[in-house]
N, C-alpha and C. Protein backbone atom coordinates (compact mmCIF):
# COMPACT_ATOMS: atom_id res chain seq x y z
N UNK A 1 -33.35 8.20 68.07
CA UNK A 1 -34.73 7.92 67.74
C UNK A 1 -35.12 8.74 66.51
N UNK A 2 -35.56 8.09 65.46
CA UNK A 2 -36.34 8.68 64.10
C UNK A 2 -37.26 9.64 64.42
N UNK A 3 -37.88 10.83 64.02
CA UNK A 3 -38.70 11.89 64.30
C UNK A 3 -39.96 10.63 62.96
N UNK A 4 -40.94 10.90 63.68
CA UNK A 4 -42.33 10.39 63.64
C UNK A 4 -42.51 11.22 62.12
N UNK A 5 -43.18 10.62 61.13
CA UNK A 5 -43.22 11.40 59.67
C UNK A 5 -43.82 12.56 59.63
N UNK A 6 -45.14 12.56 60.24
CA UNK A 6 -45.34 14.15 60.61
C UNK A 6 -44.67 15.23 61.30
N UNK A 7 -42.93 14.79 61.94
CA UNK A 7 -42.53 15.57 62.60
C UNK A 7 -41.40 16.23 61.64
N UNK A 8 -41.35 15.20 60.65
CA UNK A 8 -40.36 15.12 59.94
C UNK A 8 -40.73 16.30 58.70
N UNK A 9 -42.07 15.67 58.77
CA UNK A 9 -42.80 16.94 57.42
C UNK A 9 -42.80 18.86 57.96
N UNK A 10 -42.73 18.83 59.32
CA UNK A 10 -42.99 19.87 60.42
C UNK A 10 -41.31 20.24 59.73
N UNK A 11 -40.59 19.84 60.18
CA UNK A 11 -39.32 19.94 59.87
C UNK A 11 -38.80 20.98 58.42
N UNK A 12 -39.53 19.75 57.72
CA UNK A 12 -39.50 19.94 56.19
C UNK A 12 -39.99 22.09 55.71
N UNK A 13 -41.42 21.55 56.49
CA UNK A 13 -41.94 22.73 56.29
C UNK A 13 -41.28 23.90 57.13
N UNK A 14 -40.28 24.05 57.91
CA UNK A 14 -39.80 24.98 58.79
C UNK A 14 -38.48 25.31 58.18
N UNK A 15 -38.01 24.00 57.01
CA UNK A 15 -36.66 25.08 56.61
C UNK A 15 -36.97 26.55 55.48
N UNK A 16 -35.76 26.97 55.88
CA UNK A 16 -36.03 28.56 55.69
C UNK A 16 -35.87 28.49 53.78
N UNK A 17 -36.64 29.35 52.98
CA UNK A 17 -36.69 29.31 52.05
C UNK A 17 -35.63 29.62 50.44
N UNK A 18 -34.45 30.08 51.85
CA UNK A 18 -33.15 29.86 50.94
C UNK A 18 -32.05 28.70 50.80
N UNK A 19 -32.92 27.79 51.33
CA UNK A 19 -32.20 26.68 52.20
C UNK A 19 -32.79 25.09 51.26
N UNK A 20 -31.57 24.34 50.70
CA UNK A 20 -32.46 23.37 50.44
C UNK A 20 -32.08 22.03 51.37
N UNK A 21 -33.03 21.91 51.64
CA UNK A 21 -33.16 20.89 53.03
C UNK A 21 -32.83 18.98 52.39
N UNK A 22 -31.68 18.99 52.18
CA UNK A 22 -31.12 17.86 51.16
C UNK A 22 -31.04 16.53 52.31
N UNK A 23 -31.13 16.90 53.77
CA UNK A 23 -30.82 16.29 54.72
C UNK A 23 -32.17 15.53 54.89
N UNK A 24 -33.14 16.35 55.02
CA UNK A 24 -34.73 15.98 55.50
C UNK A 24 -35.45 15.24 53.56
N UNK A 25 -34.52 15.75 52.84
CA UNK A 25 -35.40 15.04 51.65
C UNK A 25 -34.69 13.34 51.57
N UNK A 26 -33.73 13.68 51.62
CA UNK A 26 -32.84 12.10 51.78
C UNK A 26 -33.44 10.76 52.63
N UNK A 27 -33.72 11.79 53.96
CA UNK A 27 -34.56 10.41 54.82
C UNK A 27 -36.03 10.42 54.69
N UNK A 28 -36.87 11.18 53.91
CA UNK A 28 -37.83 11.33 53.31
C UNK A 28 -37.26 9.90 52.51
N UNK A 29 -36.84 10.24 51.73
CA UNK A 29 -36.51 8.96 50.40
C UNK A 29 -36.40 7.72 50.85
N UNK A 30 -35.87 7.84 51.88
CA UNK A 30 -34.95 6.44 52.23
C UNK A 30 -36.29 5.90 53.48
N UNK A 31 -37.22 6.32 53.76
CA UNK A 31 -38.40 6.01 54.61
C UNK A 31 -39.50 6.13 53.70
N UNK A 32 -39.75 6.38 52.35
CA UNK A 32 -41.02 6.88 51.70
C UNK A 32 -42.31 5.95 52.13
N UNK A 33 -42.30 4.25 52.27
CA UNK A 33 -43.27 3.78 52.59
C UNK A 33 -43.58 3.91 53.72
N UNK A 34 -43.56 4.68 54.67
CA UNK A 34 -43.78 4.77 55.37
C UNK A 34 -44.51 6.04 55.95
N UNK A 35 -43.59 7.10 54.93
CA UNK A 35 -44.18 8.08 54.93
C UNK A 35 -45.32 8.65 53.94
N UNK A 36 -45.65 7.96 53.20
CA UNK A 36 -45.93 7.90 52.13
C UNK A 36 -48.26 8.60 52.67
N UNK A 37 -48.52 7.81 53.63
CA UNK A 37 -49.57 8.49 54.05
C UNK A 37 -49.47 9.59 54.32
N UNK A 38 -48.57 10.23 54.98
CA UNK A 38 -48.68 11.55 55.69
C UNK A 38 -48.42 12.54 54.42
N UNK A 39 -47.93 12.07 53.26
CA UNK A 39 -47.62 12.68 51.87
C UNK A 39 -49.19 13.01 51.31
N UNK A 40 -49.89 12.28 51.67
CA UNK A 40 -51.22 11.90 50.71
C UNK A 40 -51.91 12.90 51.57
N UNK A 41 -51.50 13.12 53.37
CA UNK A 41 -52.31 13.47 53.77
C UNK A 41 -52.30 15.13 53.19
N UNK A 42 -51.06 15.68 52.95
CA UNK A 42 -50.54 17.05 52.50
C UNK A 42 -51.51 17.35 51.37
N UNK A 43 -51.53 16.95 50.59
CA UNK A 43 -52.06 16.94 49.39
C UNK A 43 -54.03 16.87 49.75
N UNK A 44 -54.05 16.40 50.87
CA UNK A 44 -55.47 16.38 51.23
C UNK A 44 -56.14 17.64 51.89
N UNK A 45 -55.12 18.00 52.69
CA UNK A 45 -54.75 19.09 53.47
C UNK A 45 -54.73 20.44 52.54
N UNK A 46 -54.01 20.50 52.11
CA UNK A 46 -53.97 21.48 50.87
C UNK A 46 -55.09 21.59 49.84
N UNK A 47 -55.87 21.04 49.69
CA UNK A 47 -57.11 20.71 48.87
C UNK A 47 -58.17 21.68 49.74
N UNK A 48 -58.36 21.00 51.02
CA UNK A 48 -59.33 21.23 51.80
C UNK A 48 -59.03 22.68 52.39
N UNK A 49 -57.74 23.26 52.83
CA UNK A 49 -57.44 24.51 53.59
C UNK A 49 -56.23 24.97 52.81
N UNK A 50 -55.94 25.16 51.59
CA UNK A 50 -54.98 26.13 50.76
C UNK A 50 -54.31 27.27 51.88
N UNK A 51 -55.41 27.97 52.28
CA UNK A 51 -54.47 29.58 52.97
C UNK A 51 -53.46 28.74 54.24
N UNK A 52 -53.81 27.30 54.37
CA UNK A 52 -52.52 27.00 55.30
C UNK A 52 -51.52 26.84 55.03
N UNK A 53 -51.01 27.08 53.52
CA UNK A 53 -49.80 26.78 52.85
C UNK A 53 -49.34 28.04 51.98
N UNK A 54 -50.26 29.04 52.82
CA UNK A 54 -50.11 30.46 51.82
C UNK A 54 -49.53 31.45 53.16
N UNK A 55 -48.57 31.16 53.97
CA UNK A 55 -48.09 31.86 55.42
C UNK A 55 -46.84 31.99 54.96
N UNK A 56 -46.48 32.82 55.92
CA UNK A 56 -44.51 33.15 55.39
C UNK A 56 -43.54 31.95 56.13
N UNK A 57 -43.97 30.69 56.05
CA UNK A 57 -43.39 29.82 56.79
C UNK A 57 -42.86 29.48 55.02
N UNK A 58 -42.18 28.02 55.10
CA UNK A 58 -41.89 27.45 53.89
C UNK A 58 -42.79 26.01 53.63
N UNK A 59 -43.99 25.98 54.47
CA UNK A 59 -45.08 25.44 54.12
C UNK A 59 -46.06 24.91 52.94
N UNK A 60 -45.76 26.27 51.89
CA UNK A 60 -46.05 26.32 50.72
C UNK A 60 -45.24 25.80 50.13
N UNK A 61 -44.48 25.07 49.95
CA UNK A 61 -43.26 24.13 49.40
C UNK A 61 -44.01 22.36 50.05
N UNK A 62 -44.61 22.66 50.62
CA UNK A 62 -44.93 21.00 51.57
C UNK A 62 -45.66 20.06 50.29
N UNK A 63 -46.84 20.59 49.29
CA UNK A 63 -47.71 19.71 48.58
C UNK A 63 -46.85 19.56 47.55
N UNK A 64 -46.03 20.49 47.15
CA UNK A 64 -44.87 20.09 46.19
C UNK A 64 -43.75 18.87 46.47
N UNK A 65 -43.21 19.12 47.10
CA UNK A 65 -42.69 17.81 47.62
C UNK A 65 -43.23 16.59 47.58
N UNK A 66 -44.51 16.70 48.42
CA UNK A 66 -45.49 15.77 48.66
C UNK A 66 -45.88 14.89 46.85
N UNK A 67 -46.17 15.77 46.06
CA UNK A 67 -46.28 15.27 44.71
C UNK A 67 -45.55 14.47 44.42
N UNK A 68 -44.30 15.67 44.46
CA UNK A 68 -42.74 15.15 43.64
C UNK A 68 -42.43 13.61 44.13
N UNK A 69 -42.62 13.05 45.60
CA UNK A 69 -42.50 12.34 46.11
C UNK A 69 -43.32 10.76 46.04
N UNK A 70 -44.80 10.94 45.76
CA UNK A 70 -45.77 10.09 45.49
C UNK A 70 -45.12 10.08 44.12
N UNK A 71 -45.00 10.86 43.17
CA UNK A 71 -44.96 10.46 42.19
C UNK A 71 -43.57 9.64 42.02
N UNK A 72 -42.44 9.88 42.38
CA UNK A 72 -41.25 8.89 42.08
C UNK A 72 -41.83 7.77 42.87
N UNK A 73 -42.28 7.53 43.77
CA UNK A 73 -42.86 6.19 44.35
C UNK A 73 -44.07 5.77 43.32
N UNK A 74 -44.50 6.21 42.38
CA UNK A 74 -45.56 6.06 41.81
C UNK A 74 -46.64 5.34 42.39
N UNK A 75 -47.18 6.05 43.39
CA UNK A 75 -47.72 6.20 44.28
C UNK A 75 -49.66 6.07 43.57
N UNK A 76 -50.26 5.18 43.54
CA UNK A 76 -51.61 5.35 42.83
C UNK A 76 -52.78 5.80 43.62
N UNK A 77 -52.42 5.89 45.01
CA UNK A 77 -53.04 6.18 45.95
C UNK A 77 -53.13 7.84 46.09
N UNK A 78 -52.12 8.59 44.99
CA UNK A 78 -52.27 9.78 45.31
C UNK A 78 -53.08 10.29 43.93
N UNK A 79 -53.19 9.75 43.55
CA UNK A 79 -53.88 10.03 42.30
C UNK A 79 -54.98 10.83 42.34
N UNK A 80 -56.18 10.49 43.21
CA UNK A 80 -57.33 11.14 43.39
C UNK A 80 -57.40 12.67 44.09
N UNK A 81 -56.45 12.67 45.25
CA UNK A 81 -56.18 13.97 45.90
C UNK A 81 -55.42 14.76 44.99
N UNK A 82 -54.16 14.88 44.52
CA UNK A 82 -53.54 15.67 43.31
C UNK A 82 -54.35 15.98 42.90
N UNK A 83 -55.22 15.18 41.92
CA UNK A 83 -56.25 15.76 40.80
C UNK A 83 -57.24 16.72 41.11
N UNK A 84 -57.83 16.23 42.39
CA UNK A 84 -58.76 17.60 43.25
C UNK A 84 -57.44 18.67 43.49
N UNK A 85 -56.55 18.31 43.69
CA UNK A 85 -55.92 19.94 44.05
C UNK A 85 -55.79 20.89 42.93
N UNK A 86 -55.01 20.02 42.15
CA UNK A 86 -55.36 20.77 40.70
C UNK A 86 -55.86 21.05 40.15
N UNK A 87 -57.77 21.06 40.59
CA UNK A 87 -58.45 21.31 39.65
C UNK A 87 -59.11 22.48 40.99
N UNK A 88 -58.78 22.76 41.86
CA UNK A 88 -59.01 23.39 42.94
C UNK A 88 -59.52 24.81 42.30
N UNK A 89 -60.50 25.65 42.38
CA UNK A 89 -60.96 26.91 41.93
C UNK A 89 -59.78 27.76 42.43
N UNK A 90 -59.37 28.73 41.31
CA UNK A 90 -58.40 29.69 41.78
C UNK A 90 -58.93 30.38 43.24
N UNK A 91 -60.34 30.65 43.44
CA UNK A 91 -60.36 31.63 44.53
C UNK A 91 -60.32 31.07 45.47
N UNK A 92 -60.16 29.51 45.18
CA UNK A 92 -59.94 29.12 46.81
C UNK A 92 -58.98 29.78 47.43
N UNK A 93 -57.71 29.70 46.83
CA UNK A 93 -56.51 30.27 46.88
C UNK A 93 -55.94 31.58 46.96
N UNK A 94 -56.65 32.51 48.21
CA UNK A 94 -56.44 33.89 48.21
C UNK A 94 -55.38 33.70 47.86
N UNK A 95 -54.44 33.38 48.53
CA UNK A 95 -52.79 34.02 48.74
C UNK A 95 -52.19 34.31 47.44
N UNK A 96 -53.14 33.66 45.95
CA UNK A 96 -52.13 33.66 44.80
C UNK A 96 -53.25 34.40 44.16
N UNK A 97 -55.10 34.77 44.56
CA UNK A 97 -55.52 35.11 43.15
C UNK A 97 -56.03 36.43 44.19
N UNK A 98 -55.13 37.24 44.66
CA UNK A 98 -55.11 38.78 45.41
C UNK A 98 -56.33 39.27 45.74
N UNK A 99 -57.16 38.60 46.45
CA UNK A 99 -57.99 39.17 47.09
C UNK A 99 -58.22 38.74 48.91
């Protein structure tokens, strides 16, 4: 049985950060329409609650992917969330602007 795309992203986000998870990006690829919401949702997620991707998990790797991913699907649906992330105020973002 296939792990459900959010379980898969759970996955994603749990390999260890010396590790490149070539296994979980592959069936990422080879499922993208499908997964392709739960991608958008990362990127939504990350917009709205940043310090959840700022933990010593490999979590903070998740909206990257998530990009990298919409974007080879050229994905137009992600268009609007990216752009809010990126334009996201640094202080949202304790974990990177040290306070």
């Amino acid at each position: 049985m296939r792990d459900s795309p959010e379980k898969l992203l759970e996955r994603l986000a749990a390999t260890p950060d010396n590790t490149y998870p070539r296994e979980i990006l592959t069936e990422i690829r080879a499922r993208l329409p499908e997964i392709t919401p739960a991608l958008i949702r990362v990127l939504e997620d990350c917009r709205q609650a940043p310090e959840n991707f700022c933990d010593d998990s490999s979590s903070w790797m998740l909206p990257t992917f998530a990009a990298y991913f919409l974007a080879e699907a050229r994905e137009k649906a992600a268009y609007r969330p990216l752009i809010a992330l990126l334009i996201c105020p640094l202080r949202k973002w304790k974990c990177f602007s040290g306070t």
